[in-house]
Protein backbone atom coordinates (compact mmCIF):
# COMPACT_ATOMS: atom_id res chain seq x y z
CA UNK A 1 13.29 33.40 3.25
CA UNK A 2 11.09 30.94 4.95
CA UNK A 3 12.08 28.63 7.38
CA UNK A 4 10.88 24.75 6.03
CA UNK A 5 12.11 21.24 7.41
CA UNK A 6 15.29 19.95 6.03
CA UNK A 7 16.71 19.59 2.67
CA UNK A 8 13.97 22.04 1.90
CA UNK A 9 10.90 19.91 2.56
CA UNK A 10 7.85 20.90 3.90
CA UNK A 11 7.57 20.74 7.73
CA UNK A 12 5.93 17.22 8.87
CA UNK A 13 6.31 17.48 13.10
CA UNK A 14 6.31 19.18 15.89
CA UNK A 15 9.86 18.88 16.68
CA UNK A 16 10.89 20.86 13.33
CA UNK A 17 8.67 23.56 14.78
CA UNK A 18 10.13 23.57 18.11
CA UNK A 19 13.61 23.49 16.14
CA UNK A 20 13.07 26.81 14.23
CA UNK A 21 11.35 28.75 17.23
CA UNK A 22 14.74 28.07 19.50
CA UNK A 23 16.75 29.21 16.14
CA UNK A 24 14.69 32.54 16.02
CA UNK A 25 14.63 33.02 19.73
CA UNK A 26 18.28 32.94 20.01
CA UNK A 27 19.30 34.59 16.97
CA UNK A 28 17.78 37.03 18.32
CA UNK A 29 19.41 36.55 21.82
CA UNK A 30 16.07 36.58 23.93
CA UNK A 31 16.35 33.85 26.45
CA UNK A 32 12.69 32.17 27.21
CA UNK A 33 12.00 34.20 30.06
CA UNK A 34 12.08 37.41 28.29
CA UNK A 35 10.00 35.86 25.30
CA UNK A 36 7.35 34.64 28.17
CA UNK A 37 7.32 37.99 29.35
CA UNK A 38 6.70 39.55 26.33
CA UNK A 39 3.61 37.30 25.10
CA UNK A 40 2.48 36.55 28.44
CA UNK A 41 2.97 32.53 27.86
CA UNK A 42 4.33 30.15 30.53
CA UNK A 43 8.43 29.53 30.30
CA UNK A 44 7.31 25.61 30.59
CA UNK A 45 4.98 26.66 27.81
CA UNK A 46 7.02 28.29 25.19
CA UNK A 47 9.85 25.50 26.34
CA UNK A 48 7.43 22.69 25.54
CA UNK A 49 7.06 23.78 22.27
CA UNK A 50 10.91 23.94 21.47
CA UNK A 51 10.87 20.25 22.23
CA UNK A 52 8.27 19.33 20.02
CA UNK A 53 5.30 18.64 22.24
CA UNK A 54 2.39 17.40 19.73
CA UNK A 55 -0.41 18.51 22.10
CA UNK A 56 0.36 22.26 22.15
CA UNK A 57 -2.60 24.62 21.65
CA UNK A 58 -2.09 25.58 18.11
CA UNK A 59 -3.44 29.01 18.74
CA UNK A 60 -0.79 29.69 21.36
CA UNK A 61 1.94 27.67 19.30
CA UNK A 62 0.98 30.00 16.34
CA UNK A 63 0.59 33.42 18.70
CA UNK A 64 3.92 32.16 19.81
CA UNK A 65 5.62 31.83 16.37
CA UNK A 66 4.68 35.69 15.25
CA UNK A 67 5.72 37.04 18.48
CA UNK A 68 9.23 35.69 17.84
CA UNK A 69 8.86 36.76 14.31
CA UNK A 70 8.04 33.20 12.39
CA UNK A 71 5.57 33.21 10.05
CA UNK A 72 4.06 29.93 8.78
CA UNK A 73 2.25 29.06 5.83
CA UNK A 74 0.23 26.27 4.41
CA UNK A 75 -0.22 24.97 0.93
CA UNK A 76 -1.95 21.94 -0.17
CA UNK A 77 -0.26 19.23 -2.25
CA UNK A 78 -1.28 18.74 -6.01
């Protein structure tokens, strides 16, 4: 099932991004330091991004999201 914002609406900011990575990180019980070891981003980095910081790299946000096992998709509105 794919993660979305809530009430099952589309994601519309950063912070419901940083929201699900910290979700998936901990379900899976990997504390940030073993997740920066693992895809070789900063702690500060990867902890940024759980807070919602709006000027992340999108490339590393979204390198970030399928090492934790997120996927994200995009579809355009009608």
């Amino acid at each position: 099932m794919p993660f979305v914002g809530p009430n099952n609406e589309p994601i519309k900011d950063t912070f419901e991004i940083g929201r699900i990575l910290r979700k998936k990180r901990k379900s899976q019980g990997l504390t940030l330091e073993q997740v920066s070891q693992h895809c070789g981003l900063s702690i500060r980095f990867i902890s940024e991004v759980e807070r919602g910081k709006a000027t992340a790299e999108i490339g590393k946000v979204l390198f970030l999201l399928h090492t934790v096992g997120v996927d994200l998709y995009a579809s355009t509105r009608e």
